[in-house]
Protein backbone atom coordinates (compact mmCIF):
# COMPACT_ATOMS: atom_id res chain seq x y z
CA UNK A 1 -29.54 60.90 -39.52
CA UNK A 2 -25.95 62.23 -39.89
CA UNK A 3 -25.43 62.81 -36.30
CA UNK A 4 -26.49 59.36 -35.22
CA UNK A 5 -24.48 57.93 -38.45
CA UNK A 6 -21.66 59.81 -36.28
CA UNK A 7 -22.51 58.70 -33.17
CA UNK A 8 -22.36 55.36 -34.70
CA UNK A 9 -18.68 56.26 -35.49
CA UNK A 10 -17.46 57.60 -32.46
CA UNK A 11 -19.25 54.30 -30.54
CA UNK A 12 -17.30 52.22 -33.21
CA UNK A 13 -14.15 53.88 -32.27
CA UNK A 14 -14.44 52.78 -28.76
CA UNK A 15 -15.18 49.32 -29.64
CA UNK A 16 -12.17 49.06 -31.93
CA UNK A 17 -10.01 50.67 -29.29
CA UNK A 18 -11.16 48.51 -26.12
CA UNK A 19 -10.72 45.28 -28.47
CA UNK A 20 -7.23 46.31 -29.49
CA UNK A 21 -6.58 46.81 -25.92
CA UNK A 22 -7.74 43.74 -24.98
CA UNK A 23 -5.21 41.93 -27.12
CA UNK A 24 -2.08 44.02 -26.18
CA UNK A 25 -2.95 43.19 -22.79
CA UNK A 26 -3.78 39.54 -23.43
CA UNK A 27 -0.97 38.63 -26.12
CA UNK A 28 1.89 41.39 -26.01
CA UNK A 29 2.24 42.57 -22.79
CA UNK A 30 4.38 40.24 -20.55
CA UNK A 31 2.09 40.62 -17.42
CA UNK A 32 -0.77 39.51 -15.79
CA UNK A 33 -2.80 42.42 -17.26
CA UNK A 34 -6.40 40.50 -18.23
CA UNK A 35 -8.75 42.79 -19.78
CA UNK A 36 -12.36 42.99 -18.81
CA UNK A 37 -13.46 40.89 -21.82
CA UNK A 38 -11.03 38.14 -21.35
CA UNK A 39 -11.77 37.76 -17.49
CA UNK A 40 -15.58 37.50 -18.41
CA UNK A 41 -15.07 34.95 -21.39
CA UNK A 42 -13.01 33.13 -19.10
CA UNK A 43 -15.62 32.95 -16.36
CA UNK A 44 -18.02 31.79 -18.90
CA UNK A 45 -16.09 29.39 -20.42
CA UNK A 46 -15.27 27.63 -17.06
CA UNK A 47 -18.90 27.56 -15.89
CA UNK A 48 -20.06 25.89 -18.83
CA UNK A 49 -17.50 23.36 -18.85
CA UNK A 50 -18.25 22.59 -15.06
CA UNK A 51 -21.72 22.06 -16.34
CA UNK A 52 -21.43 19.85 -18.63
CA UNK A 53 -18.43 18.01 -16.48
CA UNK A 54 -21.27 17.43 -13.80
CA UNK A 55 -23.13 15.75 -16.36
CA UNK A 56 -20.67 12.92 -15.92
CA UNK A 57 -19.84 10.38 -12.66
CA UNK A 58 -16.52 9.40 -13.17
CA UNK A 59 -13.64 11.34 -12.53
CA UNK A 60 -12.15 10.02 -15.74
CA UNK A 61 -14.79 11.03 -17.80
CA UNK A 62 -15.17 14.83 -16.09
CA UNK A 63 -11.40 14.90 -16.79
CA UNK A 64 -11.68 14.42 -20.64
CA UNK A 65 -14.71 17.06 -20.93
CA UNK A 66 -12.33 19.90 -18.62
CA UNK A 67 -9.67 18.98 -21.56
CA UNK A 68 -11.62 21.14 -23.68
CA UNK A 69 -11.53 24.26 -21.61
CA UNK A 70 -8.18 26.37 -22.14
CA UNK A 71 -8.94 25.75 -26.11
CA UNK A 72 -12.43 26.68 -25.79
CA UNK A 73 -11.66 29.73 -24.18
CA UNK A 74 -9.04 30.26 -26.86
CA UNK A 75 -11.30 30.30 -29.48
CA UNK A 76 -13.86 31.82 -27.90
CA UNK A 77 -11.56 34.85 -27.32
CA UNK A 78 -10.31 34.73 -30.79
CA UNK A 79 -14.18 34.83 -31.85
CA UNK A 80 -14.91 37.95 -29.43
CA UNK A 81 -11.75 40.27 -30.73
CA UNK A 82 -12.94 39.48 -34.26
CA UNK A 83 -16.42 39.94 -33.57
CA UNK A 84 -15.86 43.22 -31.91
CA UNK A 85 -13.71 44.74 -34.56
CA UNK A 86 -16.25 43.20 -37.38
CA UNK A 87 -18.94 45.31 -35.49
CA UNK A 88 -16.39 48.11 -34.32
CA UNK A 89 -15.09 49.11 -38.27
CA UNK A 90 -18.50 48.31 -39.83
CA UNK A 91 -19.95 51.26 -37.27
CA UNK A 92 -17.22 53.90 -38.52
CA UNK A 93 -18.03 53.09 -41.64
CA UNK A 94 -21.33 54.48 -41.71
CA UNK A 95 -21.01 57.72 -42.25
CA UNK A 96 -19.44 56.59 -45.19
CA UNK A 97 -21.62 53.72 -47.04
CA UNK A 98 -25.10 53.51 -48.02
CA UNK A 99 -26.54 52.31 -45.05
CA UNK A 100 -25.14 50.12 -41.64
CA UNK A 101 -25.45 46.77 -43.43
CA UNK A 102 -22.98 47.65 -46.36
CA UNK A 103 -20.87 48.88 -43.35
CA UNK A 104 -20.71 45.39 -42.36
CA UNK A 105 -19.97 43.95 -45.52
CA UNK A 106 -17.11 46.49 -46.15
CA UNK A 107 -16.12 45.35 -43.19
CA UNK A 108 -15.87 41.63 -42.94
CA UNK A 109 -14.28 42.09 -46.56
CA UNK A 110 -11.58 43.91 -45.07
CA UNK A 111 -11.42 42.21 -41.99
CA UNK A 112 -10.91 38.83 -43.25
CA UNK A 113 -8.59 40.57 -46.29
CA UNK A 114 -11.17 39.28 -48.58
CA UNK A 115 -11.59 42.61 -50.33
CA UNK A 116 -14.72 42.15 -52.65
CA UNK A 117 -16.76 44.68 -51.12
CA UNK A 118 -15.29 48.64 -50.95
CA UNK A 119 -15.95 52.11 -50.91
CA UNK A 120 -13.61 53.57 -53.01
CA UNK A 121 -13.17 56.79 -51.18
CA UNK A 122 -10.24 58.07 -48.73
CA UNK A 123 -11.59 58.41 -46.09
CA UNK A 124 -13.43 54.12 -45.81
CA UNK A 125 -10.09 53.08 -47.84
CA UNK A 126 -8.28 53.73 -44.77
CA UNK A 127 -10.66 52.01 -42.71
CA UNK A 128 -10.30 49.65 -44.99
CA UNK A 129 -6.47 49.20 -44.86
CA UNK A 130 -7.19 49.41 -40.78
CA UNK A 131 -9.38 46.72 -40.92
CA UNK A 132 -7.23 44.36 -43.21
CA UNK A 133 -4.45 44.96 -40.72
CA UNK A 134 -6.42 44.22 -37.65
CA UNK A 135 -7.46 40.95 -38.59
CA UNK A 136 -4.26 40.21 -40.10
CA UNK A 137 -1.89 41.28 -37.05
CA UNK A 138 -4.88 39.71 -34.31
CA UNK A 139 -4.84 36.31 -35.74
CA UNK A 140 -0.52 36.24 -36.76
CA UNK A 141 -0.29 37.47 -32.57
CA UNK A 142 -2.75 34.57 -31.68
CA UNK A 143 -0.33 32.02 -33.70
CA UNK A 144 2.70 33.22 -32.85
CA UNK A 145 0.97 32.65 -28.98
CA UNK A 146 0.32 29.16 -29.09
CA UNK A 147 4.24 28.05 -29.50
CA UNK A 148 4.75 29.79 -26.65
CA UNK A 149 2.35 28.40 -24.14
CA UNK A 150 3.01 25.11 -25.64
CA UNK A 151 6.52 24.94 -24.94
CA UNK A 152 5.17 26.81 -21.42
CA UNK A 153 2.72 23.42 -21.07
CA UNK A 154 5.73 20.97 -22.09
CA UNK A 155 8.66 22.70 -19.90
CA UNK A 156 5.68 21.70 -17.16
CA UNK A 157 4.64 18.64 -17.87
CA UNK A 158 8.08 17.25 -18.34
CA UNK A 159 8.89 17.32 -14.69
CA UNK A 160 5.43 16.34 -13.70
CA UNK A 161 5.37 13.87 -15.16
CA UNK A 162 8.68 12.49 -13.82
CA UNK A 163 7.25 13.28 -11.25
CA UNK A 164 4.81 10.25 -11.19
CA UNK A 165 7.36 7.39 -11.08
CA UNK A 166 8.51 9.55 -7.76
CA UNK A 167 5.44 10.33 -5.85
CA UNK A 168 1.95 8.60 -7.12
CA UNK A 169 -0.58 9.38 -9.38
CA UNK A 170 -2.06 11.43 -8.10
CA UNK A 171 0.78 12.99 -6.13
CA UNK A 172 1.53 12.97 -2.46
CA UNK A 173 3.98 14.13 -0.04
CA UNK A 174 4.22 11.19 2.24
CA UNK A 175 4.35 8.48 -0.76
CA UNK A 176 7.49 10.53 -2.23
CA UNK A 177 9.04 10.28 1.11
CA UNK A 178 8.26 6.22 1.16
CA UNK A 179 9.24 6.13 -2.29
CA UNK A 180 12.94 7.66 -2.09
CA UNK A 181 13.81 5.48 1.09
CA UNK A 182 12.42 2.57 -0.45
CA UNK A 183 14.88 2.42 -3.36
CA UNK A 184 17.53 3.94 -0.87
CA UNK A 185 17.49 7.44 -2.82
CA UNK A 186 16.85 9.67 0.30
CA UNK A 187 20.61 11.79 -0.41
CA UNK A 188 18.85 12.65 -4.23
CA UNK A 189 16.04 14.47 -2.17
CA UNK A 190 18.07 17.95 -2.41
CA UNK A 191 18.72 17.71 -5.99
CA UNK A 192 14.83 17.24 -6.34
CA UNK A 193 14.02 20.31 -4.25
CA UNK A 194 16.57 22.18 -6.48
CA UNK A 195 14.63 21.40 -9.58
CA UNK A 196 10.96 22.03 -8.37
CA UNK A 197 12.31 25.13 -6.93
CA UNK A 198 13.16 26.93 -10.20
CA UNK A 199 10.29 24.32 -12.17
CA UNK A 200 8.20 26.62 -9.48
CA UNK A 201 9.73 29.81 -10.67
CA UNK A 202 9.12 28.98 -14.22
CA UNK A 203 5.44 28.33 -13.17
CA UNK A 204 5.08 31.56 -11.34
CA UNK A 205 6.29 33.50 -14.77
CA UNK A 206 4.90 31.64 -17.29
CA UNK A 207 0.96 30.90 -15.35
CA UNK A 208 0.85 34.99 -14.19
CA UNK A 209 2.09 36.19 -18.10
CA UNK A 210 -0.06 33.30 -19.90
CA UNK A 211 -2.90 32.56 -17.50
CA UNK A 212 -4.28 30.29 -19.51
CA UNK A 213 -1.82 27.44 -18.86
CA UNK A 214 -3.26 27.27 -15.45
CA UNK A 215 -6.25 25.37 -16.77
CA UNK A 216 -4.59 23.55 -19.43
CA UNK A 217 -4.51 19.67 -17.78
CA UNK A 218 -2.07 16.92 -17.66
CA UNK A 219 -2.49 14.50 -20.62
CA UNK A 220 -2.62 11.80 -17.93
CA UNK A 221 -6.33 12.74 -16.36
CA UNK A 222 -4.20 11.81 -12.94
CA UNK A 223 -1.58 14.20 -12.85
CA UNK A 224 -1.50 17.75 -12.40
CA UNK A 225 0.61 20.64 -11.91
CA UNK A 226 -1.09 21.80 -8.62
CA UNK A 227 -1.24 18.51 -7.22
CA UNK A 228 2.76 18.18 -8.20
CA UNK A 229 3.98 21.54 -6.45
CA UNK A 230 1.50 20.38 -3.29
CA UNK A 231 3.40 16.81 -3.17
CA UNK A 232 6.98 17.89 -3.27
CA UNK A 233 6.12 21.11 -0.89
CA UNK A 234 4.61 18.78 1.42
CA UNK A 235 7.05 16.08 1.21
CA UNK A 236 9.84 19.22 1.68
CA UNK A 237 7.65 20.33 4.95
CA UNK A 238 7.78 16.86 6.56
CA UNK A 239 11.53 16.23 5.65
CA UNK A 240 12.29 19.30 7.51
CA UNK A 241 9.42 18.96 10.38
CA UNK A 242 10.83 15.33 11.03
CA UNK A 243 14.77 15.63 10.22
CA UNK A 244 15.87 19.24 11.34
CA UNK A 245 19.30 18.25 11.53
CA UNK A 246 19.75 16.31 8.80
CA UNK A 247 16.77 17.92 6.03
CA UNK A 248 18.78 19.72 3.03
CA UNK A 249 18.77 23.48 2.75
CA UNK A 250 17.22 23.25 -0.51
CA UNK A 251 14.20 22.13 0.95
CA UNK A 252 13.23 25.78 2.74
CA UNK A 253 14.24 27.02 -0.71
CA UNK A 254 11.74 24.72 -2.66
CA UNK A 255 9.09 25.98 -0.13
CA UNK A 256 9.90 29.34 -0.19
CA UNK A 257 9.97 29.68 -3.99
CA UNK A 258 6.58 27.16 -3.80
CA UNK A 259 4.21 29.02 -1.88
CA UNK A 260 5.05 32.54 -3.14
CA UNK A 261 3.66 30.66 -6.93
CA UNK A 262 1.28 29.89 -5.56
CA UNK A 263 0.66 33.26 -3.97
CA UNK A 264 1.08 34.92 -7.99
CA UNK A 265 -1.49 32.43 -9.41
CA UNK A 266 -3.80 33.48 -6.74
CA UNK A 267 -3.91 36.69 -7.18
CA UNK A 268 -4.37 36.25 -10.68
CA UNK A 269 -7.25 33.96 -9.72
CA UNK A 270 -8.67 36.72 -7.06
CA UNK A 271 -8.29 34.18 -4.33
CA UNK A 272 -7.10 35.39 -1.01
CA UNK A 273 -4.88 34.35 1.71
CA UNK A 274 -3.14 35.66 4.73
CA UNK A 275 0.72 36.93 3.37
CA UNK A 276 1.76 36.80 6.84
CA UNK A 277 0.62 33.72 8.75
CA UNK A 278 0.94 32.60 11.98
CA UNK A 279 2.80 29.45 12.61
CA UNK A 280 0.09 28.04 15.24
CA UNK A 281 -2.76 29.28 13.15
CA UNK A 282 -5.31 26.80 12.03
CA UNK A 283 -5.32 24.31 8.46
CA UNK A 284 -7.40 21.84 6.83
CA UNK A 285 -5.32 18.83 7.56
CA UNK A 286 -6.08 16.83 10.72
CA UNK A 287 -3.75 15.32 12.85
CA UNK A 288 -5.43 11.79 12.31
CA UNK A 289 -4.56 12.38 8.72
CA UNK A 290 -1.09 13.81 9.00
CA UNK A 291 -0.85 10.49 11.33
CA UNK A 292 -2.40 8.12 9.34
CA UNK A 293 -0.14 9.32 5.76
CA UNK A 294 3.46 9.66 7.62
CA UNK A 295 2.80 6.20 8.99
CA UNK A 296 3.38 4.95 5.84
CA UNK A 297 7.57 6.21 5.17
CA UNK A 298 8.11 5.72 8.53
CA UNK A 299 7.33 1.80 8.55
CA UNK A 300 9.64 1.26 6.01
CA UNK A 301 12.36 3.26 8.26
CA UNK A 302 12.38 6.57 7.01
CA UNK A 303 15.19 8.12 9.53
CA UNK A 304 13.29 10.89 11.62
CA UNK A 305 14.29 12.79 14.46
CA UNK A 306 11.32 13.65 16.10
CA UNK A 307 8.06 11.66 16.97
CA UNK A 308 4.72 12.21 15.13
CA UNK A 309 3.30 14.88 18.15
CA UNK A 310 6.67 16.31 18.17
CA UNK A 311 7.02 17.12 14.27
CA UNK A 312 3.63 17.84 14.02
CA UNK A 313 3.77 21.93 15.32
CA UNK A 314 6.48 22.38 13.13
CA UNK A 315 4.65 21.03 9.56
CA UNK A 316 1.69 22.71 10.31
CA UNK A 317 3.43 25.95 10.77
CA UNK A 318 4.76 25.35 7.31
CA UNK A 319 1.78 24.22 5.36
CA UNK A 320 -0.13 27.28 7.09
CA UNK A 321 1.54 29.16 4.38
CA UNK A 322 0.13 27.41 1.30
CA UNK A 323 -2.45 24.95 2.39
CA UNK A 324 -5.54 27.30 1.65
CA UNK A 325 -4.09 28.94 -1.43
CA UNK A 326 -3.25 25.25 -3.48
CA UNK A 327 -6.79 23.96 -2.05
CA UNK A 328 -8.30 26.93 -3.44
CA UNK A 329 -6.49 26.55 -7.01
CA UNK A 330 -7.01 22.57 -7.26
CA UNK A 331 -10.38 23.14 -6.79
CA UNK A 332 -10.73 25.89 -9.06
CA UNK A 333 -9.06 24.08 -12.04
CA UNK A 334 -10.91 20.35 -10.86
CA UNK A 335 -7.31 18.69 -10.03
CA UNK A 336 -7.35 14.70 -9.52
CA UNK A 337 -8.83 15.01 -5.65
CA UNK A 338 -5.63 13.11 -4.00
CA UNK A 339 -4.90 13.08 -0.36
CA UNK A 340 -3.77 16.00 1.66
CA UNK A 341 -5.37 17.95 -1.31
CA UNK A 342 -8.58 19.35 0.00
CA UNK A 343 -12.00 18.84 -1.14
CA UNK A 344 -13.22 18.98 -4.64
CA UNK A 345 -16.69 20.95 -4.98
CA UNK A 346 -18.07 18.98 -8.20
CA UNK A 347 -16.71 16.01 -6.74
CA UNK A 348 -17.83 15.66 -3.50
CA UNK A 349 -16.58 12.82 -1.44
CA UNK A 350 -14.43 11.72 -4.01
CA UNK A 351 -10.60 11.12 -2.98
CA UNK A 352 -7.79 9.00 -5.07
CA UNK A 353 -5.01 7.19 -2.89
CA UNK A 354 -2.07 6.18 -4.95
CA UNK A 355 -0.98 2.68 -5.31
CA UNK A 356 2.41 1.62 -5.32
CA UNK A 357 3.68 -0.99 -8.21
CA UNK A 358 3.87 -4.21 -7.80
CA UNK A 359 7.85 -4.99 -7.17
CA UNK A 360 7.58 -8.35 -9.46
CA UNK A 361 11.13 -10.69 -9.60
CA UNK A 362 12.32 -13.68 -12.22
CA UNK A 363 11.45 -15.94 -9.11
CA UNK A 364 7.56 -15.35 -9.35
CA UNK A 365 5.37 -17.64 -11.11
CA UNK A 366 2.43 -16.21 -13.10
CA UNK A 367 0.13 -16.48 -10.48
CA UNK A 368 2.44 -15.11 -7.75
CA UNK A 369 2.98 -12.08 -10.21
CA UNK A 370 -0.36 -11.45 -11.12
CA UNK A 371 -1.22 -11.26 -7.36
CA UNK A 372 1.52 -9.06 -6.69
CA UNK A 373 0.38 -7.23 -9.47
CA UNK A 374 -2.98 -6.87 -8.28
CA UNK A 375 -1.84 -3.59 -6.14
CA UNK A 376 -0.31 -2.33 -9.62
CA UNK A 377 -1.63 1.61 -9.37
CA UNK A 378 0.30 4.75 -10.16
């Protein structure tokens, strides 16, 4: 009986220490060092969300059940350390105690520093102390946490959501494009680049070192961080595709800085891609639909260089280097399915086109502006 009451300690010991591992990795560490437990609860977590998302027609509605994910997985996690060090102390305390179950009551006493159940011997007081710590120092880490993937989530969202007035809901390349010539803003285009360029580099950081915040959402269910980088990449690509003597250096910069975050989240997400692409290799997007969306800025006299077959080559051999990789992370986090965004695998079919506001004036009557305002989108 004493060597398996052992046994029992040494198997505790490893419990304790893998748990403790798995929060240094997860909460101290600044790096994408995941342990095994938090990659599986994560997995788990996302599956049965996508379950009960597919319960659901509506994009909408799938949108406000994926909501719940990150936190789930939070807690979850927060559940799993506890539970493990609950289990891991009460087993090294049974050499100690009576039997296993007083092990666990000594234990969840001390755990949860409620301290009406002891041994009052050296050797279980200092498990005791240990214990008391442990839960003490697991759940301060997981508070002092949130603040900082909240003000992660808001630095985000902030420009995202700016982002909406600029390129659609959900975002596009070729709408930001139409957008900025319509209200004659095409010369603010390199100050945009500029700020998605480090907003990119603050992604890369922030979603490798707190992975989480890759599956937090947008508060509006048609916005998204993925779909945001895509849009201003894309509308960076064509600028420079249709305008190469006139696009802005800080374009190649945006794209640069772009599609090597989305290269870190992918690895993080154990999603491959080619690091080295060829220019003429193969992508997603057609040329009827690289037609059919550049159509749209250059009715409204976007000033381009080159012809549709002519700048054609010359975006696909940028969006060869981050097509694939932001398909493969909107679908994986269930972003809005926009244009030029790839498909959606539990929403099949499904694809949201921006609308453009209604530009209403004093001189319309009521029913002139609610007609005009029957385009009113995002």
């Amino acid at each position: 009986m004493d060597v398996l009451r052992w046994a029992g300690f040494v198997m505790g010991l490893v419990i304790v220490l893998m748990a403790g591992s798995s929060v240094v990795r997860t909460l101290i560490v600044p790096r994408s060092l995941q342990s095994f437990l938090s990659r599986s609860i994560a997995r788990y977590t996302a599956a049965a969300f996508a379950f009960l998302a597919r319960r659901f027609d509506s994009y909408e509605a799938r949108d406000r059940v994926l909501a719940y994910q990150a936190p789930g997985f939070l807690l979850c996690l927060l559940s799993a350390w506890l539970l493990l060090f609950l289990i891991g102390f009460a087993l090294m305390l049974w050499p100690f105690v009576r039997d296993l179950s007083q092990g666990f009551l000594e234990s969840g006493s001390s755990l949860f520093t409620l301290g009406f159940a002891s041994t009052h011997e050296t050797a279980p007081t200092l498990l005791h102390f240990a214990s008391a710590a442990t839960g003490l120092v697991v759940v301060a880490l997981l508070v002092g946490y949130l603040p900082t993937l909240y003000a992660a989530f808001n630095r985000r969202e902030t420009v995202v959501t700016m982002l909406q007035s600029r390129a659609g809901a959900p975002a596009w390349g070729p709408e930001l494009l139409l957008r900025y010539q319509n209200v004659d803003l095409v010369h603010q285009l390199p100050t945009l680049y500029t700020e998605w360029e480090r907003w990119a580099a603050d992604v890369a950081e922030s979603h490798t070192n707190y992975p989480v915040l890759i599956f937090f959402r947008s508060p509006h269910p048609l916005r998204s961080w993925i779909l945001g980088l895509l849009a201003v990449m894309d509308s960076a690509a064509l600028y420079l595709a249709f305008c190469p003597k006139t696009a802005p250096t800080e374009a190649r910069l945006c794209l640069r800085m772009g599609f090597l975050a989305l290269r870190d989240v992918a690895t993080f997400l154990e999603i491959g891609y080619d690091p080295d692409p060829l220019p003429d290799d193969p992508i997603d997007l057609t040329f009827e639909e690289f037609a059919a969306g550049i159509q749209r800025f250059i009715d409204i006299g976007f000033p381009v260089e080159r012809s549709p077959q002519e700048a054609w080559p010359h975006f696909r051999g940028w969006r060869v280097n981050y097509e694939s990789v932001a398909y493969r992370i909107a679908d994986v986090v269930s972003a809005p399915p926009g244009p030029w965004s790839g498909t959606r695998s539990n929403l099949p079919g499904m694809e949201i086109i921006p609308q453009r506001p209604a530009n209403r004036t004093p001189e319309d009557s009521g029913t002139q502006a609610r007609e005009k305002g029957a385009g009113v989108g995002h």
